[in-house]
C-alpha atoms as a PDB file:
ATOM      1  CA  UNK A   1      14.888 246.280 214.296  1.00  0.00           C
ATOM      2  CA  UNK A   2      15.749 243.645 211.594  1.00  0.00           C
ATOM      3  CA  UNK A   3      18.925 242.958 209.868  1.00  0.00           C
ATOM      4  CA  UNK A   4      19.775 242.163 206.483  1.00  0.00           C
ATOM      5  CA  UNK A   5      22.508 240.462 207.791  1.00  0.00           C
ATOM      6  CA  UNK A   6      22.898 237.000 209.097  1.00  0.00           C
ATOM      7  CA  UNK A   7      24.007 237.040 213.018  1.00  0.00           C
ATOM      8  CA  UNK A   8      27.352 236.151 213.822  1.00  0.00           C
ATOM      9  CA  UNK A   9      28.308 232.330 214.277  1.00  0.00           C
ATOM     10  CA  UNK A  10      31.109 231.449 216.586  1.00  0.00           C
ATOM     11  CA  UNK A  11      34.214 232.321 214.043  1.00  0.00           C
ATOM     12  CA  UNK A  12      33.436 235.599 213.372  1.00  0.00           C
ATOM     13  CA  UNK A  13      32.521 237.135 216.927  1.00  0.00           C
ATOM     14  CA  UNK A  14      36.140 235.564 217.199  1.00  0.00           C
ATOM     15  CA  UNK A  15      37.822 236.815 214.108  1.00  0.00           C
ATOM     16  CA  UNK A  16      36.014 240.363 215.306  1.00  0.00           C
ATOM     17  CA  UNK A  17      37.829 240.403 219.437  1.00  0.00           C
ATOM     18  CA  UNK A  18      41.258 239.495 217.342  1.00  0.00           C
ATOM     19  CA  UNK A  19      40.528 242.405 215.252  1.00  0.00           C
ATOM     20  CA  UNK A  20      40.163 244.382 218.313  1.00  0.00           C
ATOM     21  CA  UNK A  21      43.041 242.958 220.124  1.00  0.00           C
ATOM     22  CA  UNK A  22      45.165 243.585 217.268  1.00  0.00           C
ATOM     23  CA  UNK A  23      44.839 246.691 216.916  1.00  0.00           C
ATOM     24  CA  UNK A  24      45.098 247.337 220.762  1.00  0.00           C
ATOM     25  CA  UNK A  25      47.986 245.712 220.742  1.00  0.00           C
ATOM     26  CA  UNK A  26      49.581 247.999 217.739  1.00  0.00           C
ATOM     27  CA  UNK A  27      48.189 251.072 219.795  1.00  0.00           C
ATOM     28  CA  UNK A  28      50.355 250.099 223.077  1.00  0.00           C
ATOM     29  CA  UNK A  29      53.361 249.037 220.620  1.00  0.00           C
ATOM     30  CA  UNK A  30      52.595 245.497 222.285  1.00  0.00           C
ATOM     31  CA  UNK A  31      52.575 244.470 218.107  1.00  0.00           C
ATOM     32  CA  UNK A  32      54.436 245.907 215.627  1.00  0.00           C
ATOM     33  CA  UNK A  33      52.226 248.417 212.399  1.00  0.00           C
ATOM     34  CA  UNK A  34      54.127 245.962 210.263  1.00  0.00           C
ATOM     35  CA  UNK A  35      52.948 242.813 212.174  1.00  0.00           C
ATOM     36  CA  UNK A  36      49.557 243.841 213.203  1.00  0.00           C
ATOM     37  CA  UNK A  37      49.124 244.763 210.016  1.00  0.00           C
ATOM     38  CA  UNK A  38      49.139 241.110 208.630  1.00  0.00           C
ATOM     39  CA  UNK A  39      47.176 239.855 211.298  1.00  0.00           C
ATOM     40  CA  UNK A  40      44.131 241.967 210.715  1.00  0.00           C
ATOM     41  CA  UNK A  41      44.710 241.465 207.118  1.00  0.00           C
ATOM     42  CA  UNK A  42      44.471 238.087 206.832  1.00  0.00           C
ATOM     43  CA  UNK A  43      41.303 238.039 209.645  1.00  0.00           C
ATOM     44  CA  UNK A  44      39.162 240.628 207.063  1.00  0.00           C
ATOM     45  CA  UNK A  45      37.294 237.945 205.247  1.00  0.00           C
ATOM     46  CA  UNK A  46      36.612 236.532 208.241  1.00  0.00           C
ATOM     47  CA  UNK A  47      34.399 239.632 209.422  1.00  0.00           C
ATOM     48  CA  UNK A  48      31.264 239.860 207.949  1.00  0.00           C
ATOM     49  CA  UNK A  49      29.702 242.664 206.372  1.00  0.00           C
ATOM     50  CA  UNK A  50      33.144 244.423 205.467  1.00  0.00           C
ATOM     51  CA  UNK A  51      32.866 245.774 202.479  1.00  0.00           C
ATOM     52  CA  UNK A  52      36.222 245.602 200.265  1.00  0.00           C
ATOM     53  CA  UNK A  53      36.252 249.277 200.400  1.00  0.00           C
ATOM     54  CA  UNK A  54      36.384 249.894 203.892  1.00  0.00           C
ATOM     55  CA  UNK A  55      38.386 252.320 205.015  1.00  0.00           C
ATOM     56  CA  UNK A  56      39.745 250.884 208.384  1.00  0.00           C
ATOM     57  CA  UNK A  57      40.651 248.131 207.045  1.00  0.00           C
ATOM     58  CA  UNK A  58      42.047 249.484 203.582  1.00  0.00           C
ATOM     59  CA  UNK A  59      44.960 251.096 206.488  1.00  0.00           C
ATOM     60  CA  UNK A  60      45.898 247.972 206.866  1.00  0.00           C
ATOM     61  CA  UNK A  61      45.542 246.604 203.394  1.00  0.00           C
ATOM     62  CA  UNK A  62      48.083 249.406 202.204  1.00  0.00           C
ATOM     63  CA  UNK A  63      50.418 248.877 204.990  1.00  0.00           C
ATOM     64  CA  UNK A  64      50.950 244.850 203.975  1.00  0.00           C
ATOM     65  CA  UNK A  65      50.763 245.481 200.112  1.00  0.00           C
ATOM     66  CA  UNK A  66      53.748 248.100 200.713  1.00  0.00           C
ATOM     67  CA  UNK A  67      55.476 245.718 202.758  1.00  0.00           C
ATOM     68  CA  UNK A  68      54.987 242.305 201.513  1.00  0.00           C
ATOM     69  CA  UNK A  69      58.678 241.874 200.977  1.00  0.00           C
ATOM     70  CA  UNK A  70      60.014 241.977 204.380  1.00  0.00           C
ATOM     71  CA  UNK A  71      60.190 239.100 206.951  1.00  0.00           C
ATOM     72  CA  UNK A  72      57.600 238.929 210.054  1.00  0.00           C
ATOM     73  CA  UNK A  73      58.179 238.098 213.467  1.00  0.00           C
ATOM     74  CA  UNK A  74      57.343 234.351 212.869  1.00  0.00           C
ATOM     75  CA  UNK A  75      59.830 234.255 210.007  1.00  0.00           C
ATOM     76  CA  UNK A  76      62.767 235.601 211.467  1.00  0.00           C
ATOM     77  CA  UNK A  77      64.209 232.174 212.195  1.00  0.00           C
ATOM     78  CA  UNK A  78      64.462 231.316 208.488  1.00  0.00           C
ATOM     79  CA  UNK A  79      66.484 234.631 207.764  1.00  0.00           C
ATOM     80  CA  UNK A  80      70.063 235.307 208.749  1.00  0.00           C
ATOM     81  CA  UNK A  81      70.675 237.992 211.139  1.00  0.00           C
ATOM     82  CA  UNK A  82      72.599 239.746 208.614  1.00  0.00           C
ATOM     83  CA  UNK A  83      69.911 239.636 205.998  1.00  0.00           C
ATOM     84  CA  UNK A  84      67.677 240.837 209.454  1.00  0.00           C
ATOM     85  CA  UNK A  85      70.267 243.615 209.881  1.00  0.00           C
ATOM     86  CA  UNK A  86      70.277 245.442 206.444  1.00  0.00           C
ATOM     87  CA  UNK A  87      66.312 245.265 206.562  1.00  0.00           C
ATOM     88  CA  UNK A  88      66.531 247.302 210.108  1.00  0.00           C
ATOM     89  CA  UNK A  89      66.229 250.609 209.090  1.00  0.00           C
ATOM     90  CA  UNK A  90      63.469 249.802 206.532  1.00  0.00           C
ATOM     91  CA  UNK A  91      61.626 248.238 209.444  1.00  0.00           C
ATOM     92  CA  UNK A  92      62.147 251.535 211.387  1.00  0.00           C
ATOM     93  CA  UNK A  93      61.000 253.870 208.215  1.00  0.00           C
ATOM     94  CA  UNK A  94      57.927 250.973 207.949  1.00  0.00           C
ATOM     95  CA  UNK A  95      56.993 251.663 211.623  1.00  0.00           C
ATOM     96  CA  UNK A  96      57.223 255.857 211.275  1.00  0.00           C
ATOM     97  CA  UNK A  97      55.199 255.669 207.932  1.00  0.00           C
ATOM     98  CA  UNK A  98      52.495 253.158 209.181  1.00  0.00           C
ATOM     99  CA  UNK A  99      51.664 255.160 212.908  1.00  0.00           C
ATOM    100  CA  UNK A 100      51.282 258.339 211.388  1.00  0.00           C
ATOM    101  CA  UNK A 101      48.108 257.143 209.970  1.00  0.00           C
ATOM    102  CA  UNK A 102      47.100 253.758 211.148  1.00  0.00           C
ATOM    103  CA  UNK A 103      46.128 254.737 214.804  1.00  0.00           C
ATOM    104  CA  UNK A 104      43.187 256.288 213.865  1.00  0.00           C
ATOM    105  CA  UNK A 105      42.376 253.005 211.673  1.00  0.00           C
ATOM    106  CA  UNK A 106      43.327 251.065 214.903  1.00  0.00           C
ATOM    107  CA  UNK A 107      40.738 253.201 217.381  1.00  0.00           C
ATOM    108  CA  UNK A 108      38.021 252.903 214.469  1.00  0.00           C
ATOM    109  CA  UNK A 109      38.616 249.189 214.203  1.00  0.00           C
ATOM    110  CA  UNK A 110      38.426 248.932 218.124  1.00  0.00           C
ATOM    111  CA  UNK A 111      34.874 250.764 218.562  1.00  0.00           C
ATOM    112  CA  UNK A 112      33.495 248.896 215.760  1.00  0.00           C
ATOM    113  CA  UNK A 113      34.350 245.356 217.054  1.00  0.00           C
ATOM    114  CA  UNK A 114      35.099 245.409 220.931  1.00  0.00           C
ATOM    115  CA  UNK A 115      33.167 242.661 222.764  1.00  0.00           C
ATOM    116  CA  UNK A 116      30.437 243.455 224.447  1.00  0.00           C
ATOM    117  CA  UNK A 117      29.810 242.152 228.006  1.00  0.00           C
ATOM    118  CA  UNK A 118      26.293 239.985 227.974  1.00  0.00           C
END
């Protein structure tokens, strides 16, 4: 069966398993919503053939957009713990809010990109 589509070089079948680890990693709470969420953002456009209206990764789209403002894992040595501390129950609220829906997202996101043994 032919493709349309161009097969995958190197950096996408790459971008793809961090995809899926990502959201593994969210699913066993091994990664933050809030953090995961950034990661697979910023590896979208690195996945062919996603449209900008996919669904999956529109989850995790929404969940950065909503909380752009807040420091990530990697930028917590730049903020003062008390400036950490007055964002914690925001975090908390940010982690309820982004589970109830972004598991599914996470499982979809998993199926569609897991690496398959040669």
């Amino acid at each position: 069966m032919m493709s349309d589509r161009p097969a995958m070089n190197e950096l996408e079948v790459i971008a793809r398993q961090k995809v899926s680890e990502a959201a593994q990693a969210m699913i066993d709470r091994r990664t933050s919503f809030f953090d995961g969420a950034r990661e697979i953002f910023n590896l979208r456009y690195q996945v062919g053939g996603i449209v900008d209206s996919d669904p999956d990764f529109n989850v995790f789209v929404l969940i950065y957009s909503e909380t752009d403002h807040l420091p990530y894992k990697d930028q917590y040595d730049f903020w003062s713990p008390d400036a950490l501390k007055k964002h914690d129950s925001e975090f908390q609220q940010t982690e309820k809010w982004a589970e109830s829906f972004a598991i599914s997202a996470c499982v979809n996101l998993i199926t569609r990109f897991k690496v398959e043994s040669e």
